[in-house]
Protein backbone atom coordinates (compact mmCIF):
# COMPACT_ATOMS: atom_id res chain seq x y z
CA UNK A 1 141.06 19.11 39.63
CA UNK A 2 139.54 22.44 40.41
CA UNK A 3 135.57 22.76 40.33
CA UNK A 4 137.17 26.25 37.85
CA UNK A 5 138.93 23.82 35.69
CA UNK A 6 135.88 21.10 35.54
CA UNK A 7 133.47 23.85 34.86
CA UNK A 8 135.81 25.40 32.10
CA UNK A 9 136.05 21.87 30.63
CA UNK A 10 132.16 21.25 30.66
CA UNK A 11 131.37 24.07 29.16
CA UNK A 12 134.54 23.44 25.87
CA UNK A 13 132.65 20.07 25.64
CA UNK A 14 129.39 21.35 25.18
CA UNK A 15 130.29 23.85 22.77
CA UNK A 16 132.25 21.30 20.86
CA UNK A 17 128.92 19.20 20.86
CA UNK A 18 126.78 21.45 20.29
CA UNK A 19 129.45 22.55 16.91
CA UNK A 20 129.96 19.03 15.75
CA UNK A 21 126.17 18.15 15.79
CA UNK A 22 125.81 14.52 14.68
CA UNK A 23 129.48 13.46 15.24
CA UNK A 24 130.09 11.72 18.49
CA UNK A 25 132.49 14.32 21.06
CA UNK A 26 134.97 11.45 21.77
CA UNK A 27 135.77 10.62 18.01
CA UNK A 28 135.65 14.16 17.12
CA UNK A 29 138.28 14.59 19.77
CA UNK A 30 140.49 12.12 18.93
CA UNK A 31 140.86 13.35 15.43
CA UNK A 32 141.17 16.60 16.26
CA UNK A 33 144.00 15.59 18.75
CA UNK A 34 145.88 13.73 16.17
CA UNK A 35 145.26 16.03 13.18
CA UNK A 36 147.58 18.91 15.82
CA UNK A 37 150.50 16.08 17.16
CA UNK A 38 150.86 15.70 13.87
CA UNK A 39 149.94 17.65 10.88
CA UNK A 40 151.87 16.35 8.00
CA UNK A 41 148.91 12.95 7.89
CA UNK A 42 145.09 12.75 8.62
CA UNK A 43 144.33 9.66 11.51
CA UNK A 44 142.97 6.68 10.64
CA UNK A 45 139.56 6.57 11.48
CA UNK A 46 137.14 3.30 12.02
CA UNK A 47 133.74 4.87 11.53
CA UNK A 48 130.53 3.62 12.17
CA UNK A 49 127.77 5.55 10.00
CA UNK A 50 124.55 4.99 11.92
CA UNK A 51 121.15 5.95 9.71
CA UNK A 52 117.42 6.35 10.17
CA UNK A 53 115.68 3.55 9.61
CA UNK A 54 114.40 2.24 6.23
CA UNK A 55 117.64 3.84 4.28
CA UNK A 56 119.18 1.78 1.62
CA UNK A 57 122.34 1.30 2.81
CA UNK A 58 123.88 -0.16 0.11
CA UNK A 59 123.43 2.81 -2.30
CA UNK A 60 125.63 4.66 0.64
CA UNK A 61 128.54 2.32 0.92
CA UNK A 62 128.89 2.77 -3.17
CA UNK A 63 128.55 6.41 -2.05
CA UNK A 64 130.78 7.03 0.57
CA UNK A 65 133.41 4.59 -1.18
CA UNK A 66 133.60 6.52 -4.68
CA UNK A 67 133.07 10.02 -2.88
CA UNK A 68 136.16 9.37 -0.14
CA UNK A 69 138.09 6.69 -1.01
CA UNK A 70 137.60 4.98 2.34
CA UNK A 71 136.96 0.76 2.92
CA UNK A 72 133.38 0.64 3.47
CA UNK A 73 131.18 -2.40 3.99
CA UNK A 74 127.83 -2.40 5.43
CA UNK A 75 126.89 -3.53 9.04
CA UNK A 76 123.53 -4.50 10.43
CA UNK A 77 120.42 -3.21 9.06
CA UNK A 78 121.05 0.53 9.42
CA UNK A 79 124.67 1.34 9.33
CA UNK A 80 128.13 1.35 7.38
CA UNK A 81 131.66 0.62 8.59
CA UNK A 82 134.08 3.30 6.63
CA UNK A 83 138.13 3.16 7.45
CA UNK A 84 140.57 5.74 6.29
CA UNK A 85 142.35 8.61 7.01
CA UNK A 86 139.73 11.54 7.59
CA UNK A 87 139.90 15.08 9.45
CA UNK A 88 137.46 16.43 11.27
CA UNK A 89 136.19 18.67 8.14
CA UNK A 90 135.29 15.16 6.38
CA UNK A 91 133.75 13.82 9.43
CA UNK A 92 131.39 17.15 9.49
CA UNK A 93 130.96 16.95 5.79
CA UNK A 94 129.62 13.27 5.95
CA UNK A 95 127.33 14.41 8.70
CA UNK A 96 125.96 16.77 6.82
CA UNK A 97 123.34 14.10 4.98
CA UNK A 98 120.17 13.94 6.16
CA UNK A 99 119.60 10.90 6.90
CA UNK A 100 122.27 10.20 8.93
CA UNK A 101 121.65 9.62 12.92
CA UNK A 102 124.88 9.69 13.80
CA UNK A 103 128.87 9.29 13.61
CA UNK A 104 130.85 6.86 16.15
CA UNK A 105 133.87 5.48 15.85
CA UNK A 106 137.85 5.72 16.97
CA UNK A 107 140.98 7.35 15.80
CA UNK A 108 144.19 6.17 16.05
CA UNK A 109 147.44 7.24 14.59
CA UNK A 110 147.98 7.73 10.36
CA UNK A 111 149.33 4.19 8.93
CA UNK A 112 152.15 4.73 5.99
């Protein structure tokens, strides 16, 4: 590859991070990928919700579960597995609360 094309690239990423904020580049990429191949069906997303410390995290699965729709269960001390189909506007939009840390997670192709 080209030092062109690898500077080109490292600057897209770093816009893209710097756009996306508390949602990890890779997953953000992935959904974005699949939500283009194929527009007709959001991806199915495994998403780790990681929070500050000292949140009640139970009051957010009941949250995130009547707000979305998703399968949510909490994990560890600070953080909440969610699974369904998202886009990237949902993944912002669940970002968007305070006291999250951050969004991981993997997309994979839509499930019927």
């Amino acid at each position: 590859m080209s030092s062109t094309a690898e500077t080109i690239y490292d600057g897209f990423l770093s816009n893209v991070e710097k756009a996306l904020g508390k949602i990890d580049i890779e997953l953000a990429l992935q959904v974005m990928l699949f939500e283009r191949k194929m527009p007709d069906a959001y991806p199915m997303v495994e998403l780790q919700i990681h929070y500050k410390n000292g949140v009640d995290t139970d009051s957010k699965v009941s949250y995130v579960r009547d707000r979305y729709g998703f399968l949510v269960a909490g994990h560890g001390k600070n953080e909440i597995l969610a699974r369904g189909n998202m886009s990237v506007d949902m993944l912002y939009e669940i970002a968007q609360d305070p006291q999250i840390e951050k969004l991981t997670g993997s997309a994979s192709v839509a499930s019927y």
